[in-house]
Protein backbone atom coordinates (compact mmCIF):
# COMPACT_ATOMS: atom_id res chain seq x y z
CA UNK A 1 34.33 3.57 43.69
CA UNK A 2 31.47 5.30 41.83
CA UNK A 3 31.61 4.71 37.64
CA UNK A 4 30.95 8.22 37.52
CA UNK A 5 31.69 11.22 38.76
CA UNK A 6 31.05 14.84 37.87
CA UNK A 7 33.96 17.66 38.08
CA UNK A 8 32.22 20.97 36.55
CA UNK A 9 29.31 22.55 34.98
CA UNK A 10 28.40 25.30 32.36
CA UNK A 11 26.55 27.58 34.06
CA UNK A 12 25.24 28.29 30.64
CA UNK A 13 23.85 25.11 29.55
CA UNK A 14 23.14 21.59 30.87
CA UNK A 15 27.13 20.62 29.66
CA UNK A 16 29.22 19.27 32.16
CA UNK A 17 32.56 16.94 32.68
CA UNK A 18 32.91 14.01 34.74
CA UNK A 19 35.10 10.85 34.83
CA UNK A 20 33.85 7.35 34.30
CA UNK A 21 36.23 5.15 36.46
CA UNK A 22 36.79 2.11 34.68
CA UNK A 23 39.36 -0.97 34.69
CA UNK A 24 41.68 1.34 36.63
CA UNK A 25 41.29 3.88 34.31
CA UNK A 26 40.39 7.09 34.71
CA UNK A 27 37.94 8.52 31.45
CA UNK A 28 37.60 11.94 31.17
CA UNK A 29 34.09 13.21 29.82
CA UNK A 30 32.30 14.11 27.66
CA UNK A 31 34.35 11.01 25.77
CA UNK A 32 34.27 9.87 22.26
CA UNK A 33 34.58 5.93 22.06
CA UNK A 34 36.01 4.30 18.51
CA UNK A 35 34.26 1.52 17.22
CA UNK A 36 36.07 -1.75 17.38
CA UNK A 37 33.70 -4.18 15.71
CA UNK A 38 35.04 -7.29 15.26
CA UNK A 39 37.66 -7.03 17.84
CA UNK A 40 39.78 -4.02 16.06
CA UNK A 41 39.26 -0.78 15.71
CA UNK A 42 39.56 -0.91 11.88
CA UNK A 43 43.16 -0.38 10.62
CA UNK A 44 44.66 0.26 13.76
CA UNK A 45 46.82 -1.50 16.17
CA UNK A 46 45.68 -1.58 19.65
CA UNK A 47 48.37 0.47 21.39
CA UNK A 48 48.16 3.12 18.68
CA UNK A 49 44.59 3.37 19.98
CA UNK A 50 45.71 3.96 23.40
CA UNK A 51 48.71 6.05 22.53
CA UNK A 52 46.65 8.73 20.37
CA UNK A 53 44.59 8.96 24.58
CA UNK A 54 41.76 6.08 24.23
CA UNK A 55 41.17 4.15 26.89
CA UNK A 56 37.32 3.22 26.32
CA UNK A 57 36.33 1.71 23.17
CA UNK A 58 33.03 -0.05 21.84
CA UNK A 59 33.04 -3.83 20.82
CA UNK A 60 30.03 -5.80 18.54
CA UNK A 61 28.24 -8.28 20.29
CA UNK A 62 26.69 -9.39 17.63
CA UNK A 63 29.19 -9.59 15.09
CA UNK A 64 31.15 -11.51 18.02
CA UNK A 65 28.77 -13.59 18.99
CA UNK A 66 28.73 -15.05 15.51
CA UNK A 67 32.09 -14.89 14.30
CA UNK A 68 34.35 -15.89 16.01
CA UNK A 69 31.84 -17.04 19.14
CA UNK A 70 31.26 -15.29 22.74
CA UNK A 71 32.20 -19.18 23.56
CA UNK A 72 35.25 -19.54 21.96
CA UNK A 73 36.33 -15.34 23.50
CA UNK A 74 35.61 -16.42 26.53
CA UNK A 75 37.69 -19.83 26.54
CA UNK A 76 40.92 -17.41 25.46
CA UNK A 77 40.23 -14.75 28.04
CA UNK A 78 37.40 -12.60 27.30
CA UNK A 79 37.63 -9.92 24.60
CA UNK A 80 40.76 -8.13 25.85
CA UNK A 81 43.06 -10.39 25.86
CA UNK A 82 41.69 -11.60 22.76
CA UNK A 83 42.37 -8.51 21.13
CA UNK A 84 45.03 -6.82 23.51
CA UNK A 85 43.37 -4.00 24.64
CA UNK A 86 44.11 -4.04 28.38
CA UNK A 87 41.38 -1.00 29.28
CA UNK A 88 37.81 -0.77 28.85
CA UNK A 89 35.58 -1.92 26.57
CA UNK A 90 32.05 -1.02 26.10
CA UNK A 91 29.84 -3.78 23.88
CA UNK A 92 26.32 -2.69 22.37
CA UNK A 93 23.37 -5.38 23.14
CA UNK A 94 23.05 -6.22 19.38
CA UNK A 95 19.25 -5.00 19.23
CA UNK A 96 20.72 -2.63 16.42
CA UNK A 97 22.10 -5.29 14.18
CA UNK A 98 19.60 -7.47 14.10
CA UNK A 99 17.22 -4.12 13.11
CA UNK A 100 19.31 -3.84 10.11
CA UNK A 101 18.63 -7.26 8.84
CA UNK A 102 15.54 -6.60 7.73
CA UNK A 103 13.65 -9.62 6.06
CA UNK A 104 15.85 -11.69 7.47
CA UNK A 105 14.61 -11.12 11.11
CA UNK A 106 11.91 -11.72 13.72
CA UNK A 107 11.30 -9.76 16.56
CA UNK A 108 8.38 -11.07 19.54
CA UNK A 109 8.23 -10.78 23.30
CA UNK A 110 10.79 -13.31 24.00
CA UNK A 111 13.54 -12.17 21.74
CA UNK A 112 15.28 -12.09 18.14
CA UNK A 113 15.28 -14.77 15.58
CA UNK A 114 17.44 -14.04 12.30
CA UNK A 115 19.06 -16.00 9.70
CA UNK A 116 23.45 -15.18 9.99
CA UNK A 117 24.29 -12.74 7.70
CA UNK A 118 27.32 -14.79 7.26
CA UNK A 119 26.67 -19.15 6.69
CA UNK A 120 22.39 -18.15 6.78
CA UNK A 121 22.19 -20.43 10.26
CA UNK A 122 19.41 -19.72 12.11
CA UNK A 123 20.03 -17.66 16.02
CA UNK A 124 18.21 -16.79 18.32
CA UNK A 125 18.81 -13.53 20.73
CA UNK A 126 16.69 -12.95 23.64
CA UNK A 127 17.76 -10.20 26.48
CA UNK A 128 19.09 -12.96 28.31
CA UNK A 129 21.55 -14.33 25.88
CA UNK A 130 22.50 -10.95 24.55
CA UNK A 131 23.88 -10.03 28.42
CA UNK A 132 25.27 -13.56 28.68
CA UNK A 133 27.07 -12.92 25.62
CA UNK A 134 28.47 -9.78 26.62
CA UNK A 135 29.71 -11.36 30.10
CA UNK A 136 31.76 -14.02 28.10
CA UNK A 137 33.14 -11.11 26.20
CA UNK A 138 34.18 -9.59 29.46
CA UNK A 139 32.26 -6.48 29.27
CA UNK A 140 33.12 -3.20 31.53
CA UNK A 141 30.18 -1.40 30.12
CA UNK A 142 27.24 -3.81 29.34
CA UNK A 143 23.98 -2.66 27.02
CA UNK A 144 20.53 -3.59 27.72
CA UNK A 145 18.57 -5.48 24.39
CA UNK A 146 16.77 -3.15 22.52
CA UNK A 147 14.20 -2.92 19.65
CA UNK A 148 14.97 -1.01 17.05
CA UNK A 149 12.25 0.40 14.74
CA UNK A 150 12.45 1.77 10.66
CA UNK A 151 11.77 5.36 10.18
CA UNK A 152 8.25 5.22 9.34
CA UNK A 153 7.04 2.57 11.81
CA UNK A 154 3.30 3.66 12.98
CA UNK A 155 2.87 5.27 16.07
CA UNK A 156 1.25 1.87 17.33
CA UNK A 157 3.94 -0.02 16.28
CA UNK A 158 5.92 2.63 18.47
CA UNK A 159 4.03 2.48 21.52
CA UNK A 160 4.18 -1.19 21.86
CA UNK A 161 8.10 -1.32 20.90
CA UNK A 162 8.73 1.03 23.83
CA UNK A 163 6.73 -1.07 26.19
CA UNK A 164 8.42 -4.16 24.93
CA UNK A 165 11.81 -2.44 25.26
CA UNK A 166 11.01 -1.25 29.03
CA UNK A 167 9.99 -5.53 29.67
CA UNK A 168 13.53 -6.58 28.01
CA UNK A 169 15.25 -4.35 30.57
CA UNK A 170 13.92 -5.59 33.37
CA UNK A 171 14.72 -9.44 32.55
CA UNK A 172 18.13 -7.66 31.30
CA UNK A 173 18.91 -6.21 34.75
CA UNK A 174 17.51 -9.90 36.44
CA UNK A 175 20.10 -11.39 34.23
CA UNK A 176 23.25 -9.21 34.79
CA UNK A 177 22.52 -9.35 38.55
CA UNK A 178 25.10 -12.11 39.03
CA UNK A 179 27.92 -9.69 37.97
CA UNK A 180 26.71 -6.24 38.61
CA UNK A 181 30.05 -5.88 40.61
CA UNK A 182 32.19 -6.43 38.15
CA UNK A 183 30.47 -4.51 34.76
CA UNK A 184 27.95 -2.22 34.60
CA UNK A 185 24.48 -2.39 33.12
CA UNK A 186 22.98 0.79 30.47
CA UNK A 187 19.29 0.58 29.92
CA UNK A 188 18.61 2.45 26.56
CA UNK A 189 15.52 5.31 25.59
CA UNK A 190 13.57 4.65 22.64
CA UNK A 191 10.40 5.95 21.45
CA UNK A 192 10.90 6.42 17.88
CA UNK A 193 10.21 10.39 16.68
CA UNK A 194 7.56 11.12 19.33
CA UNK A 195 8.33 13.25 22.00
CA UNK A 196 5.67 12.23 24.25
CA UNK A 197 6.91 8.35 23.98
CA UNK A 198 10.55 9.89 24.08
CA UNK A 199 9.78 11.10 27.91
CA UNK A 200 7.77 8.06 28.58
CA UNK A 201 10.48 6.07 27.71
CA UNK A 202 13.13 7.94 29.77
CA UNK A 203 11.27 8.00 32.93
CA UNK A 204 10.67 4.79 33.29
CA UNK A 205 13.98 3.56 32.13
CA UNK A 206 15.21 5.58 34.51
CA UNK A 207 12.74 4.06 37.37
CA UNK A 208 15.02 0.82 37.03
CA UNK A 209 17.95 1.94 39.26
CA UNK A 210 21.52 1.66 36.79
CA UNK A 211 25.01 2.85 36.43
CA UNK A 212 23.70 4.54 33.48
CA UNK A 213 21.61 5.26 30.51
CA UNK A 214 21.95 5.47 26.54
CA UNK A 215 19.89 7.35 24.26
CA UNK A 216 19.18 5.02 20.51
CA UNK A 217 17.10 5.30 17.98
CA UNK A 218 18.74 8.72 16.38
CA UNK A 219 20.73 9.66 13.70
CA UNK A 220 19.15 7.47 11.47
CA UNK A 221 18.37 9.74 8.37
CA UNK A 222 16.05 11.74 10.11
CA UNK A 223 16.91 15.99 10.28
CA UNK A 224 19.10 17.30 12.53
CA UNK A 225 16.42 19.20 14.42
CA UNK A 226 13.82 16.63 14.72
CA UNK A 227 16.97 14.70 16.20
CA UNK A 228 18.04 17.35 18.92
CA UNK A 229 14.07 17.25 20.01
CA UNK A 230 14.39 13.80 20.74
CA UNK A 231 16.92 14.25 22.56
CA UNK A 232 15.76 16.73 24.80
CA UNK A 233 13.17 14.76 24.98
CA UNK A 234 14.95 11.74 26.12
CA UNK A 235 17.44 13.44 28.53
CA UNK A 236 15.43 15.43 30.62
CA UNK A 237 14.21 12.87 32.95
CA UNK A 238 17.58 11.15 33.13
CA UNK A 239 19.40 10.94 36.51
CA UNK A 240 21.66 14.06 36.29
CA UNK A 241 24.79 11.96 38.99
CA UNK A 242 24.49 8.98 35.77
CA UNK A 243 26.54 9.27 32.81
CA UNK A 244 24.25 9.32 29.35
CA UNK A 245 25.19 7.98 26.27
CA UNK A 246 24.14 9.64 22.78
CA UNK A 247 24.64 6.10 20.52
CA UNK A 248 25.92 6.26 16.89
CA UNK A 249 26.51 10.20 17.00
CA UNK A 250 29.91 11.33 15.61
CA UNK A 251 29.62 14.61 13.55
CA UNK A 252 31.59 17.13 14.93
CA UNK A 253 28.60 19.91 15.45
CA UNK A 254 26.03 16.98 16.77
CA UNK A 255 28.92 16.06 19.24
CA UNK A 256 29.01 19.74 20.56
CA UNK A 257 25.39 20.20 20.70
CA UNK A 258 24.65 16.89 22.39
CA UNK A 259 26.85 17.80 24.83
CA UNK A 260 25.57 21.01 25.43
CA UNK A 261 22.47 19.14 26.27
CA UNK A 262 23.89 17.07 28.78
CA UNK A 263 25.21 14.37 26.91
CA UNK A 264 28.66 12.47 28.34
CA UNK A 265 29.18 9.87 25.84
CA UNK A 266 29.37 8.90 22.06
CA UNK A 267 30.36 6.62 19.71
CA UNK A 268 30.11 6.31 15.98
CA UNK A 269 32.21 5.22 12.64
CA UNK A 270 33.19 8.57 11.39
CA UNK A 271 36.00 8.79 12.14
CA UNK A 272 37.42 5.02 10.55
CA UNK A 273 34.53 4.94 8.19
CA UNK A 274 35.51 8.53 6.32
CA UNK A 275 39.34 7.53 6.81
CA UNK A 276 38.72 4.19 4.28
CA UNK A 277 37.08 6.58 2.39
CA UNK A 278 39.87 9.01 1.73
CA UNK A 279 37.94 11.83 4.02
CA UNK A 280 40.09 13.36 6.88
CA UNK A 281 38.69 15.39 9.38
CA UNK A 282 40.69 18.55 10.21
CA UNK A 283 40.14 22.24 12.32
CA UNK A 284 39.65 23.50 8.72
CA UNK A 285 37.33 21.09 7.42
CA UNK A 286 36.79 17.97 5.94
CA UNK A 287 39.64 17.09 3.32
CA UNK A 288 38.94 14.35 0.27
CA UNK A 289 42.22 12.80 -0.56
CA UNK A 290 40.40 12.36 -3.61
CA UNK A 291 41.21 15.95 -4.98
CA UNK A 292 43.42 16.62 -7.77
CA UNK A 293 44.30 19.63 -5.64
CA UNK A 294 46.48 17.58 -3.31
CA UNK A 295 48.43 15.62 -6.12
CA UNK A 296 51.99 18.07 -5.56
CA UNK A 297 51.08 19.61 -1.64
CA UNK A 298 53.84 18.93 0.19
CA UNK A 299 51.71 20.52 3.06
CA UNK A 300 50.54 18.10 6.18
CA UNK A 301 46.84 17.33 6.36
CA UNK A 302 46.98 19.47 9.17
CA UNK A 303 49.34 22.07 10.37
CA UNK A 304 50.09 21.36 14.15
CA UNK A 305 48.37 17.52 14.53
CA UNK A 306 50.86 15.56 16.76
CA UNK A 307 49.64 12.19 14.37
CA UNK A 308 52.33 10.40 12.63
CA UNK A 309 50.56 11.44 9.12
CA UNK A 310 51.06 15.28 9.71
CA UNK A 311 54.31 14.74 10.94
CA UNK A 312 55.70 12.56 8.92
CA UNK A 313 53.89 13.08 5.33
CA UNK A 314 52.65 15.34 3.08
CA UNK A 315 49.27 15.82 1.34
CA UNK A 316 50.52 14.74 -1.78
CA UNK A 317 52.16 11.45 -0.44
CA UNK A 318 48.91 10.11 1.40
CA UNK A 319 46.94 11.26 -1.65
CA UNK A 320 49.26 8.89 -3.71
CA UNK A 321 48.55 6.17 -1.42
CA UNK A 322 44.98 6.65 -1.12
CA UNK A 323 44.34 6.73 -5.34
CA UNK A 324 46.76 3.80 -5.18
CA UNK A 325 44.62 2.15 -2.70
CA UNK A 326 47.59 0.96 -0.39
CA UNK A 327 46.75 -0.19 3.00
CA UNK A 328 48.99 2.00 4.27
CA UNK A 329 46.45 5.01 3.25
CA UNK A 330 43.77 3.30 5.66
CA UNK A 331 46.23 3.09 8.52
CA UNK A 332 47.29 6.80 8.13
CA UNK A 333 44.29 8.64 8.05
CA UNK A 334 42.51 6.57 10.51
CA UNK A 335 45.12 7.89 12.69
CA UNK A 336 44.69 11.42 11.99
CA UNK A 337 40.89 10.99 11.95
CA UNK A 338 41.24 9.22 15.81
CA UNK A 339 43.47 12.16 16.59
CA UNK A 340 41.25 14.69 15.12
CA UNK A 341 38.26 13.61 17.44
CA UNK A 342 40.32 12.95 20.14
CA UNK A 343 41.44 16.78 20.11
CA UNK A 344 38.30 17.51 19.34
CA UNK A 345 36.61 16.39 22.92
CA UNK A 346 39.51 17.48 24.79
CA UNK A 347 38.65 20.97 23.07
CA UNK A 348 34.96 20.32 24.01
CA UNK A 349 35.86 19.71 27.73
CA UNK A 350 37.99 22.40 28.39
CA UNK A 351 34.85 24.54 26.58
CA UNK A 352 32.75 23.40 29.25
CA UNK A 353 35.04 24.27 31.73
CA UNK A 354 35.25 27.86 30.48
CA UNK A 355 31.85 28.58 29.95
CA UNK A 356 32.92 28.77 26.07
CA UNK A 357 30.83 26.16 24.38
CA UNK A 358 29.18 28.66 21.89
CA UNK A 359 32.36 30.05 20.72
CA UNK A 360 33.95 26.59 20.34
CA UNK A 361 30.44 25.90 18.36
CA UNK A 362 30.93 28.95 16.40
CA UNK A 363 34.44 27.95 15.19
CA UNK A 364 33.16 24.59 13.95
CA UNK A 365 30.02 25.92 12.73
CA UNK A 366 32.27 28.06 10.14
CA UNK A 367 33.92 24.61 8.35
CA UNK A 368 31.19 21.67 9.07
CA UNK A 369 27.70 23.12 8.46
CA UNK A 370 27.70 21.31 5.43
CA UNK A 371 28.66 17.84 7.85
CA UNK A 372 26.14 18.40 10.00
């Protein structure tokens, strides 16, 4: 069977819905994947996951690799029976990780070198290891290595990063080869903030025949509009029958308008991040458990959300546990936060179905301007 399929269009826009067939699941898209990082999605048990509708979530190969070892995953079982998670798991290559160390890295044609972030030991990641690493993990949904570039890297710098990525994908497909039956291989679009690279990047990722193809490089501090020209700049010469991930986007308008561009897939810490952080996500906006406001509401966050916070608590409880800093705060609004965006792409899907996007934008428009 096909890992994708699509099952409508907007006639109004490039949107569209599809299933990604995976593990013997069946993924409905445009999907939102939480971020499990070291093996959990933070705070949350594994069936609660599932139970809220999950049944694709995004694993760290880097962090894994390192701690506890793609070795030592692989000699109990691969990542989900390390973790329990019996349906699909989607790892990134790493590339972005070792981007964010800074000083601490080294990027040339053959790979990565980088001191740990953790005991300062010295590893090396070429495209090689970083899809060997991912097959001891026991990827469904593998990710080609990547270079990542700052903000202001020069447009030289740029070129030659794209042309370097494009080379890494190649040896990453050559490597993968062995178990292209079994998990499937995403090249990934750079080019930085220029639109011409953008294209040039996209077209010839997309000469190397995959399951499917990410977008990276965005929503790293750069404005919302010079973001959505990338992307159109970057999804235009895209297979239309692949499935296209938008990587590290979760803000409720940037989901909708990604996916009125064609987008089928995201992933991104919102939702856990904000929930640690006392910030819930609801149909009326965002809510800071913070706010003296909330000290005697007996209200739930959210009138109508089927998560065990609304129906069980009030705003004043969880408020209480959040000032308090009790665990149980984390657990409880990462679970309404999961819900929220869960709710929130099945509302986006049926949009798409009904030729409704823009009103669905409009509504969310009127609470999370200010979020992006």
């Amino acid at each position: 069977m096909a890992l994708f399929s699509i099952t409508s269009r907007d006639p109004n826009s490039r949107a569209r819905t599809g299933v990604l067939h995976l593990r013997g699941c069946e993924i409905e898209t445009p999907a939102f994947m939480p971020v499990g990082t070291r093996g959990t999605v933070k705070a949350m048990l594994p069936e609660e996951v599932a139970e809220i509708g999950y049944k694709l979530i995004l694993g760290n190969t880097f962090h894994l690799h390192l701690r506890p070892g793609s070795e030592l995953i692989e000699r109990l079982g691969g990542l989900h029976k390390f973790m329990n998670w019996p349906h699909a798991i989607l790892t990134d290559s790493g590339g972005f990780q070792v981007y964010s160390l800074a000083d601490m890295r080294k990027i040339s044609e053959e790979g990565a070198e980088f001191s740990s972030p953790y005991d300062g030991a010295k590893v090396r990641i070429r495209p090689e290891d970083s899809i060997t690493i991912q097959h001891r993990l026991g990827s469904d949904i593998v990710m080609a290595f990547d270079e990542c570039l700052d903000f202001d890297a020069p447009a030289e710098a740029v070129r030659a990063s794209v042309e370097m990525t494009l080379r890494w994908l190649e040896r990453c497909k050559r490597a993968h080869e062995p178990r292209k039956d079994t998990s499937h291989l995403f090249g990934i679009v750079q080019g930085h903030f220029n639109p011409e690279l953008r294209d040039y990047s996209a077209r010839h990722t997309a000469e190397i025949d995959l399951p499917g193809y990410a977008i990276g490089g965005l929503s790293v501090g750069e404005p919302e509009p010079l973001m959505m020209s990338m992307l159109e700049a970057a999804i235009g010469p895209l297979p239309e029958e692949k499935p296209r991930y938008a990587m590290g986007i979760g803000l409720p308008l940037n989901l909708i308008d990604m996916v009125a561009r064609g987008v089928d897939m995201f992933d991104c810490v919102v939702p856990t991040r904000n929930a640690r952080n006392g910030r819930v996500f609801t149909f009326e906006g965002v809510r800071s458990m913070k706010q003296a406001q909330y000290a005697e509401d007996d209200a739930p966050l959210e009138d109508g959300c089927p998560c065990e916070a609304c129906r069980k608590y009030s705003r004043a409880y969880l408020r209480h546990l959040y000032t308090c800093n009790e665990i149980l705060s984390s657990r409880l609004l990462t679970g309404h936060n999961l819900t929220f965006f869960w709710r929130l792409m099945e509302r986006i899907r049926d949009a798409v179905r009904t030729s409704s996007l823009p009103q669905l934008r409009a509504e969310i428009a009127a609470v999370y301007a200010k979020e992006g």
